[in-house]
C-alpha atoms as a PDB file:
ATOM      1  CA  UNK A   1      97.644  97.302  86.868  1.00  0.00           C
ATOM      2  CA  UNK A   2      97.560 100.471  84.957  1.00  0.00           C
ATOM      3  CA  UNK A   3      94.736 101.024  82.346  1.00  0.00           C
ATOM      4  CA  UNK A   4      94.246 104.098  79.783  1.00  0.00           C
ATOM      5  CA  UNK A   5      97.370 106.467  81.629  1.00  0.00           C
ATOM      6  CA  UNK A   6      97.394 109.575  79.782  1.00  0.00           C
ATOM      7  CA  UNK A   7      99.312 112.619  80.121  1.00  0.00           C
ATOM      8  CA  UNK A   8      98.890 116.168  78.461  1.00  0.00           C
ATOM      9  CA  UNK A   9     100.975 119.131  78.879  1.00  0.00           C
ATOM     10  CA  UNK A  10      99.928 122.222  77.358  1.00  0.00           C
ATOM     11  CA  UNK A  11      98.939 121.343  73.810  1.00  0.00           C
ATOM     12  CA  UNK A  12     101.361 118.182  73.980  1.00  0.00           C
ATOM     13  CA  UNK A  13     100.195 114.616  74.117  1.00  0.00           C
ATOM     14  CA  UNK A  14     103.109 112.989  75.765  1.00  0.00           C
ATOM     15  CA  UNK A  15     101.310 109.491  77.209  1.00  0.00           C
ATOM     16  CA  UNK A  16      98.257 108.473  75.562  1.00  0.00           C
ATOM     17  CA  UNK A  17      96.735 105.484  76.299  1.00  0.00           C
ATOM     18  CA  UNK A  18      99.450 102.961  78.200  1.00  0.00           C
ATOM     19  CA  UNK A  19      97.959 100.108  79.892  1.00  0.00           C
ATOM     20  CA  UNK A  20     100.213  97.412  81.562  1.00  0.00           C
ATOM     21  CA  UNK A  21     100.281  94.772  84.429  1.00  0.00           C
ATOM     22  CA  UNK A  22     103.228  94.114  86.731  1.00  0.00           C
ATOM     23  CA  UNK A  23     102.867  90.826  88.703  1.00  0.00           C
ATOM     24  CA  UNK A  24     104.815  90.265  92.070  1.00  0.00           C
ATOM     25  CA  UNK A  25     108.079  89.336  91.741  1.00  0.00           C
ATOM     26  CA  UNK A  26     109.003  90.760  87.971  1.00  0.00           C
ATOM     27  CA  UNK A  27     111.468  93.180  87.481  1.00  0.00           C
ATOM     28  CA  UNK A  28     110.772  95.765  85.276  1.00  0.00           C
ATOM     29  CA  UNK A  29     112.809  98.146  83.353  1.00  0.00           C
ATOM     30  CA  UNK A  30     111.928 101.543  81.686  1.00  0.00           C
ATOM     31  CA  UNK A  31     114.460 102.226  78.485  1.00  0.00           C
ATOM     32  CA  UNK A  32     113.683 104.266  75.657  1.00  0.00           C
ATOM     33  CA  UNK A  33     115.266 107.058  73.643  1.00  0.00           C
ATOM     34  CA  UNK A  34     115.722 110.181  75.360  1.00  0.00           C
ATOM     35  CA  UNK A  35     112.446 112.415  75.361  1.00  0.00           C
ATOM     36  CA  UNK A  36     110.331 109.574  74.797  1.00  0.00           C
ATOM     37  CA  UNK A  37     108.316 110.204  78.135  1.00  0.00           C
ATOM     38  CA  UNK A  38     110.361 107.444  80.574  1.00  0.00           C
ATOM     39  CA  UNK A  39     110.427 110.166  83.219  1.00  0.00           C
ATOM     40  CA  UNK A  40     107.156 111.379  82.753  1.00  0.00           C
ATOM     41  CA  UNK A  41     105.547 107.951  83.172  1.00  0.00           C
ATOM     42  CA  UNK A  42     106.992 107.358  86.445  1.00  0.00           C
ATOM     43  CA  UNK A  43     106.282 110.826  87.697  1.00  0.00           C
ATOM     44  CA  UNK A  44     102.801 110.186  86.209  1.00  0.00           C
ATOM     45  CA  UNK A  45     102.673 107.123  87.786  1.00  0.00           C
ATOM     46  CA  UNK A  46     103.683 108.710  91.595  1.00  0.00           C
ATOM     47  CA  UNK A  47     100.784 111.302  91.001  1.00  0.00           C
ATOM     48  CA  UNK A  48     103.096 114.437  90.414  1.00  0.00           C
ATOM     49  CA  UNK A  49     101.878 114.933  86.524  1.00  0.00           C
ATOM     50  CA  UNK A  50      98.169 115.285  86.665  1.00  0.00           C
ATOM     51  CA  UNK A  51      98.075 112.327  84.408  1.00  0.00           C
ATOM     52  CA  UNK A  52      94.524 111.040  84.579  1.00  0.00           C
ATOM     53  CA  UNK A  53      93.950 106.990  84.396  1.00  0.00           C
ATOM     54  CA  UNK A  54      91.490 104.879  83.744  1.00  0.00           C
ATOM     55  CA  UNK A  55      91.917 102.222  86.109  1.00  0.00           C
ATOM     56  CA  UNK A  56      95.362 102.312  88.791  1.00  0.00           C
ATOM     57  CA  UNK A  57      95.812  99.460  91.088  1.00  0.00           C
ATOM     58  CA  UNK A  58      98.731  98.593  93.040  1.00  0.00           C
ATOM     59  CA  UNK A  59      99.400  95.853  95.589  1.00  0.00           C
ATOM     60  CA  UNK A  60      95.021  95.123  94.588  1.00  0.00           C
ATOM     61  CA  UNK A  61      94.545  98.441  96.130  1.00  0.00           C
ATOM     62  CA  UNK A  62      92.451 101.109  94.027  1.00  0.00           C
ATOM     63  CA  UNK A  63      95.148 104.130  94.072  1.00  0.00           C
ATOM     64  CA  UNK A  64      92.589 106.621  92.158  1.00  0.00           C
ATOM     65  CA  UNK A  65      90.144 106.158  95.635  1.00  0.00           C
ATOM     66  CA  UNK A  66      93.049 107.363  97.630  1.00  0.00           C
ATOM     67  CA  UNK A  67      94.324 110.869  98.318  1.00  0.00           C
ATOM     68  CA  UNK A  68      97.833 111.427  96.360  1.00  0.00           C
ATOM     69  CA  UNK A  69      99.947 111.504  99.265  1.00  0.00           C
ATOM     70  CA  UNK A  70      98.979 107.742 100.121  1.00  0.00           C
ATOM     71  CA  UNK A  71     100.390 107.284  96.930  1.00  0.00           C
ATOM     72  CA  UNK A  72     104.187 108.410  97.596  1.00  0.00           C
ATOM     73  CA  UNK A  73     104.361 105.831 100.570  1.00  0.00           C
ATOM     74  CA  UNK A  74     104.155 103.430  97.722  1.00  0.00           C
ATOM     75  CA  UNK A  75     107.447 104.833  95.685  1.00  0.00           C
ATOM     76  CA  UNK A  76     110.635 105.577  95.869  1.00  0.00           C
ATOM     77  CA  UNK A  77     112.180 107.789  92.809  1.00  0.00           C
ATOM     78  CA  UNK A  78     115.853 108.580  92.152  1.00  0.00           C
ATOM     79  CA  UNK A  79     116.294 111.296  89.374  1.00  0.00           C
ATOM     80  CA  UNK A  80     119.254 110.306  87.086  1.00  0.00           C
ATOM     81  CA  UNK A  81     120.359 114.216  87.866  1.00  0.00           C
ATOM     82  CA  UNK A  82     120.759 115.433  91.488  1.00  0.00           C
ATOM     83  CA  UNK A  83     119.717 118.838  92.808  1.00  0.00           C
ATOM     84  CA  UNK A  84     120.809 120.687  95.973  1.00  0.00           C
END
């Protein structure tokens, strides 16, 4: 569960407010035009933004009570462009 995600960068508001539940077994899919902050949610949502939320649970666990690198055991990520 994800409650009140928001994201700022510089003067930019690029997530305000996003709030959404995942239950087991659902697969979920991420579309949107580009630039409209797909990648930025799920970098957010890895801790790698500074993205602050209001609540963050995953699995029941409480991920804003944990340091960030618990959170990356929880993730895997593969950018749509590679780098060496």
């Amino acid at each position: 569960a994800v409650r009140g995600l928001s994201l700022q960068v510089q003067q930019n508001l690029i997530l305000r407010n996003v709030s959404f539940d995942i239950r087991k077994g659902e697969f979920v899919a991420i579309v949107g035009e580009v630039g409209a902050g797909k990648s930025m949610l799920l970098l957010s949502l890895m801790g790698e933004t500074g993205a602050h939320f209001q609540k963050y649970f995953l699995k029941g666990q409480n991920l804003l009570a944990l340091d960030q690198t618990a959170w990356k055991k929880s993730f895997s990520f593969v950018p749509q462009e590679g780098f060496i």
